[in-house]
Structure formats: C-alpha cells, structure tokens
Protein backbone atom coordinates (compact mmCIF):
# COMPACT_ATOMS: atom_id res chain seq x y z
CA UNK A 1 86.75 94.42 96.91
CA UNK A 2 85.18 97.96 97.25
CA UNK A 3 86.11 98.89 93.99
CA UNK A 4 83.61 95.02 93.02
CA UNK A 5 80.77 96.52 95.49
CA UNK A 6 80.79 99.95 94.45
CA UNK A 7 80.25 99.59 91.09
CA UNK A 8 76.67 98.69 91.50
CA UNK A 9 74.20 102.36 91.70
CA UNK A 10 72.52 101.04 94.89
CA UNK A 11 70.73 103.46 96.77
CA UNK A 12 70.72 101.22 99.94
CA UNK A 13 73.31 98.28 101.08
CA UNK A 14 73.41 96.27 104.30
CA UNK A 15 76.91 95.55 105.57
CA UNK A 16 76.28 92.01 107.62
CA UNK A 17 73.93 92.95 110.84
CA UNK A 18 74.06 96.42 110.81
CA UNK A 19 71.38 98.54 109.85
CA UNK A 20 70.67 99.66 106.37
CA UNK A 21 72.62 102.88 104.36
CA UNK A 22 72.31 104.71 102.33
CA UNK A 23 74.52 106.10 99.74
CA UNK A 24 76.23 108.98 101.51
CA UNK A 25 76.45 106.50 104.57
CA UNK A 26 78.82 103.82 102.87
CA UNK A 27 81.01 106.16 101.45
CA UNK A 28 81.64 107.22 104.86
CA UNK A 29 82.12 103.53 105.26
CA UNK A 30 84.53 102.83 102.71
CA UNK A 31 86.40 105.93 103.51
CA UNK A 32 87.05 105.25 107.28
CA UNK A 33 87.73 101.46 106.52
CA UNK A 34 90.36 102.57 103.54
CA UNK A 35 92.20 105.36 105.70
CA UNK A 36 92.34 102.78 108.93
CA UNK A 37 94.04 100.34 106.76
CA UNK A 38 96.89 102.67 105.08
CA UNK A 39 98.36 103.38 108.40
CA UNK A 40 98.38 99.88 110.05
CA UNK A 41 102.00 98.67 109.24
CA UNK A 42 102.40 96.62 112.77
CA UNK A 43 101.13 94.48 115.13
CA UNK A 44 101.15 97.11 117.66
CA UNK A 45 97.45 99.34 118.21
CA UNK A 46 99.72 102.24 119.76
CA UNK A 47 101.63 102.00 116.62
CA UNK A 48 98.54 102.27 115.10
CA UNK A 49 97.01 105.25 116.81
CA UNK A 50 100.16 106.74 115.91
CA UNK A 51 100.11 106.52 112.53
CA UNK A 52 96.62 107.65 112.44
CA UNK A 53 97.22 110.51 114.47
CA UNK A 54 100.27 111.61 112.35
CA UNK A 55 98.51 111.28 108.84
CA UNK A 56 95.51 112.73 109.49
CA UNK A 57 96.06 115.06 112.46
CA UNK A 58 93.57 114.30 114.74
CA UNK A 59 92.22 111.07 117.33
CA UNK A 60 90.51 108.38 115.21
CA UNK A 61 86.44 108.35 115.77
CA UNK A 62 84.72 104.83 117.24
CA UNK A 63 84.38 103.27 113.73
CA UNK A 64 87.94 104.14 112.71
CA UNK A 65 89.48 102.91 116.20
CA UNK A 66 87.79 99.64 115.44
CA UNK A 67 88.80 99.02 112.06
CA UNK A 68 92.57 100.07 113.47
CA UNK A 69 92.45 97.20 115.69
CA UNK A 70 90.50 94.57 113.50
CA UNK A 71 93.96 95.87 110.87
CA UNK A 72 96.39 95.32 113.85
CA UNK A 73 94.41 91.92 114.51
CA UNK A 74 94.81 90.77 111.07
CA UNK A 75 98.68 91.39 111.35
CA UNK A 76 98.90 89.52 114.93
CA UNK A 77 96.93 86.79 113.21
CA UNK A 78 99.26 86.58 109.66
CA UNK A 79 102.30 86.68 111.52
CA UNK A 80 101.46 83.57 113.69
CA UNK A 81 100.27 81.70 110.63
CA UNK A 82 103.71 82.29 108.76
C-alpha cells in the first residue's frame, strides 16, 4: 500500500482527519508506521514494547506506541476471527 501512495510526487497528502503534510512529514509517517509493524509478532503490547525496545534501542515516541497497539489490536482481532 505505501509503496501504491508513494509513487505519486505530491508535495502535500492528508491521512483521514489529520492535518495536512508535507513531504518530509509522511516519510516520517511511513517510517514509524513500517518499523511499529516489523516488531509486532503477538497479541501481547508488552511483547510489543519489547520488541521495539530491543530493535531499535530506545522507548517508542506517541505515534509509534499507537501504531504498536493498533498492530497488537489487529492480531487480538485475526486470532478471534480464525
């Protein structure tokens, strides 16, 4: 999906009701959401903070602790639909 989006040379996007960004802004975007979602492997968020922690050496920021749990949420929800 990023790969579809980022193709396009837009100097502004608006990801659903947040504000607008610019360039340098989404590819902070994409980069939090795509180094959240490598190290959620669980249904657990402690398991999660883990694995962030131990990749990248350091506490997640606000955005990234949100897209670890939306990730863990995702699992929780998968797993109860299978």
């Amino acid at each position: 999906m990023i790969e579809s989006i980022t193709k396009y040379e837009a100097t502004y996007s608006l990801l659903g009701h947040e504000s607008i960004c610019d360039r340098d802004e989404m590819n902070v975007y994409w980069n939090e959401l795509t180094s959240t979602s490598r190290v959620v492997d669980s249904t657990s968020m402690e398991e999660a903070l883990d694995s962030f922690k131990k990749e990248y050496r350091r506490e997640p920021n606000s955005n990234e602790a949100f897209f670890l749990q939306a990730f863990v949420n995702d699992r929780k929800i998968h797993l109860n639909h299978n």
